[in-house]
N, C-alpha and C. Protein backbone atom coordinates (compact mmCIF):
# COMPACT_ATOMS: atom_id res chain seq x y z
N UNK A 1 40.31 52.31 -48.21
CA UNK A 1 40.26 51.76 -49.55
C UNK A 1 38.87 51.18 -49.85
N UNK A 2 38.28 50.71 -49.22
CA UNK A 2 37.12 50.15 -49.20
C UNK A 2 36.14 51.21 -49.77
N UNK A 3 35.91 52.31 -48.43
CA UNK A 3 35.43 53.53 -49.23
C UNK A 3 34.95 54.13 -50.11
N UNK A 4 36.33 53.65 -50.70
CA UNK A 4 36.58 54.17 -52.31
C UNK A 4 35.88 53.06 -53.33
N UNK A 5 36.25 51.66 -52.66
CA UNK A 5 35.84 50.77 -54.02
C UNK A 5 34.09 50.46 -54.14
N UNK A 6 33.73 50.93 -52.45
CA UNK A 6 32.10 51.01 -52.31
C UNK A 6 30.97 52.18 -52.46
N UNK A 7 32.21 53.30 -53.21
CA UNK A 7 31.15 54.60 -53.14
C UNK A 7 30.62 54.16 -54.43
N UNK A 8 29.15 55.09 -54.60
CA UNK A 8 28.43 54.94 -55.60
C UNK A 8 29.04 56.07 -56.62
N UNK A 9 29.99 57.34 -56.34
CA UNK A 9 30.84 57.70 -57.28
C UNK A 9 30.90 56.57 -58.70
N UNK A 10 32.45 55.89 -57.35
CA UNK A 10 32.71 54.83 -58.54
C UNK A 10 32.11 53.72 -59.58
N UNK A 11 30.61 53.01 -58.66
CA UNK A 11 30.53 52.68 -59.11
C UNK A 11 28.92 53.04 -60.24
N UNK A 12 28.93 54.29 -60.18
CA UNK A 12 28.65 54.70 -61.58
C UNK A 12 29.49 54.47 -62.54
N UNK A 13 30.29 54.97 -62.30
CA UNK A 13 31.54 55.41 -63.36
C UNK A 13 31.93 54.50 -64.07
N UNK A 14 32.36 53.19 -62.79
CA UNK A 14 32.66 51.23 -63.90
C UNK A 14 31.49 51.21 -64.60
N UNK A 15 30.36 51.32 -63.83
CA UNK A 15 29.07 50.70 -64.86
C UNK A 15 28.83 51.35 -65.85
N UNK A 16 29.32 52.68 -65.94
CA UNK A 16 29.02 53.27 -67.14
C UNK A 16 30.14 52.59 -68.28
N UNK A 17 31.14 52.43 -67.61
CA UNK A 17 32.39 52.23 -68.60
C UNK A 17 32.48 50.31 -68.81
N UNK A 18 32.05 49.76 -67.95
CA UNK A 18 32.53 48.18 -68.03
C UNK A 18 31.20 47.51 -67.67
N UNK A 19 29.80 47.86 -67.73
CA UNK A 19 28.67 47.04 -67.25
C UNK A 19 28.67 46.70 -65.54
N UNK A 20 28.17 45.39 -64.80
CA UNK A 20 28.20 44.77 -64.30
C UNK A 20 29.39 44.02 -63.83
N UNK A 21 30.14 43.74 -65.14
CA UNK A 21 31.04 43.12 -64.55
C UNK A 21 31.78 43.79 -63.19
N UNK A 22 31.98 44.87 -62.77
CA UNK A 22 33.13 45.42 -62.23
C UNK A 22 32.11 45.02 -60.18
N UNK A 23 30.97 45.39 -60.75
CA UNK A 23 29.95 44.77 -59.44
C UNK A 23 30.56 43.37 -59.41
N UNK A 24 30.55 42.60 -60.42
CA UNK A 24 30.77 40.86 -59.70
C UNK A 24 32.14 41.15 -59.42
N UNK A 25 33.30 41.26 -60.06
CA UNK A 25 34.37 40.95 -59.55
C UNK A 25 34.77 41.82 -57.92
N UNK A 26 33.79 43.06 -57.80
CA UNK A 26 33.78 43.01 -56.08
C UNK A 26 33.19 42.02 -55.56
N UNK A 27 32.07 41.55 -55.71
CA UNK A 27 31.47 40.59 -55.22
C UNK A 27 32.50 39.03 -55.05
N UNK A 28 33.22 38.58 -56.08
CA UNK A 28 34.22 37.85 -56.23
C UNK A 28 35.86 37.91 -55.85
N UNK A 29 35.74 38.93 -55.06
CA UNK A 29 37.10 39.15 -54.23
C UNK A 29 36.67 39.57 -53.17
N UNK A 30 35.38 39.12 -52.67
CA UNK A 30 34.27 39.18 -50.81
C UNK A 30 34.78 40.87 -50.72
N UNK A 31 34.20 41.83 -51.23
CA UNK A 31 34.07 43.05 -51.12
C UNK A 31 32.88 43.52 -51.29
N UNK A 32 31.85 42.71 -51.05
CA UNK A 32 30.27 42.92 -50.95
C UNK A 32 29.47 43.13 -49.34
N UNK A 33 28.65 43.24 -49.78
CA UNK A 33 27.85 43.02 -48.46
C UNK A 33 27.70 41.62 -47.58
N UNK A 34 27.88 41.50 -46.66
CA UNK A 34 27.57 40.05 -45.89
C UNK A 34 26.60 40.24 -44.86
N UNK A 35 26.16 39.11 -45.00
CA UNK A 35 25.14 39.06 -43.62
C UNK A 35 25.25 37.90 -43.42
N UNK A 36 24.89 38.05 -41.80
CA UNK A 36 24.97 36.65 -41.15
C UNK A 36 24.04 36.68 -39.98
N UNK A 37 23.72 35.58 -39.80
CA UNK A 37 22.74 35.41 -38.66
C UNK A 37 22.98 33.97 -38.05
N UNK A 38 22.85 34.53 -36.78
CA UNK A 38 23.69 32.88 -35.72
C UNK A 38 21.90 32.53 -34.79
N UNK A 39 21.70 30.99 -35.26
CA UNK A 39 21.01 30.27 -34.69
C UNK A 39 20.88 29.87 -33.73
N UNK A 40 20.34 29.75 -32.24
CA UNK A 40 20.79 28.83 -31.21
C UNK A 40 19.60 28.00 -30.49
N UNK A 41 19.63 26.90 -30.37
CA UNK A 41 18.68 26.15 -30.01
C UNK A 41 18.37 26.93 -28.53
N UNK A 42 17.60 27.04 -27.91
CA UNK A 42 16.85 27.08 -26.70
C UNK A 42 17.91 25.59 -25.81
N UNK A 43 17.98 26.09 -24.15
CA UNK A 43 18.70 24.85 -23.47
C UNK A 43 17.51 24.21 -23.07
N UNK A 44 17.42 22.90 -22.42
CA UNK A 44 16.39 22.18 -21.58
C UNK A 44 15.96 23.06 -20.42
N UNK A 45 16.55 23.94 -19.77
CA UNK A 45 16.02 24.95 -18.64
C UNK A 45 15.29 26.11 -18.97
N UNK A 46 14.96 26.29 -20.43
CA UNK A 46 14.89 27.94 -20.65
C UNK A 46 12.91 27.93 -20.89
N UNK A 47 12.58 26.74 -21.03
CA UNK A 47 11.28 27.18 -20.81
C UNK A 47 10.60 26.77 -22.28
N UNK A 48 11.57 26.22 -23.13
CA UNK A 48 11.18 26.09 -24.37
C UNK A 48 10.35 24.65 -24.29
């Protein structure tokens, strides 16, 4: 399902027919892209 709601098919097709909006409300039901990135301090042994 995802697939489907992330091909660029479709979303020509909303944007042609409904603007932008149809981009935010994926974006607003977390059907977007995520990224994440995990921080970690260095320990007292590692040389830092």
């Amino acid at each position: 399902m995802l697939r489907l709601l992330n091909s660029r098919k479709l979303d020509r097709l909303a944007r042609a027919v409904v603007g932008d909006r149809f981009e935010r409300l994926k974006e607003d039901l977390g059907l977007g892209w995520t990224i994440l990135a995990l921080a970690r301090r260095k320990g007292p042994g590692s040389g830092a």
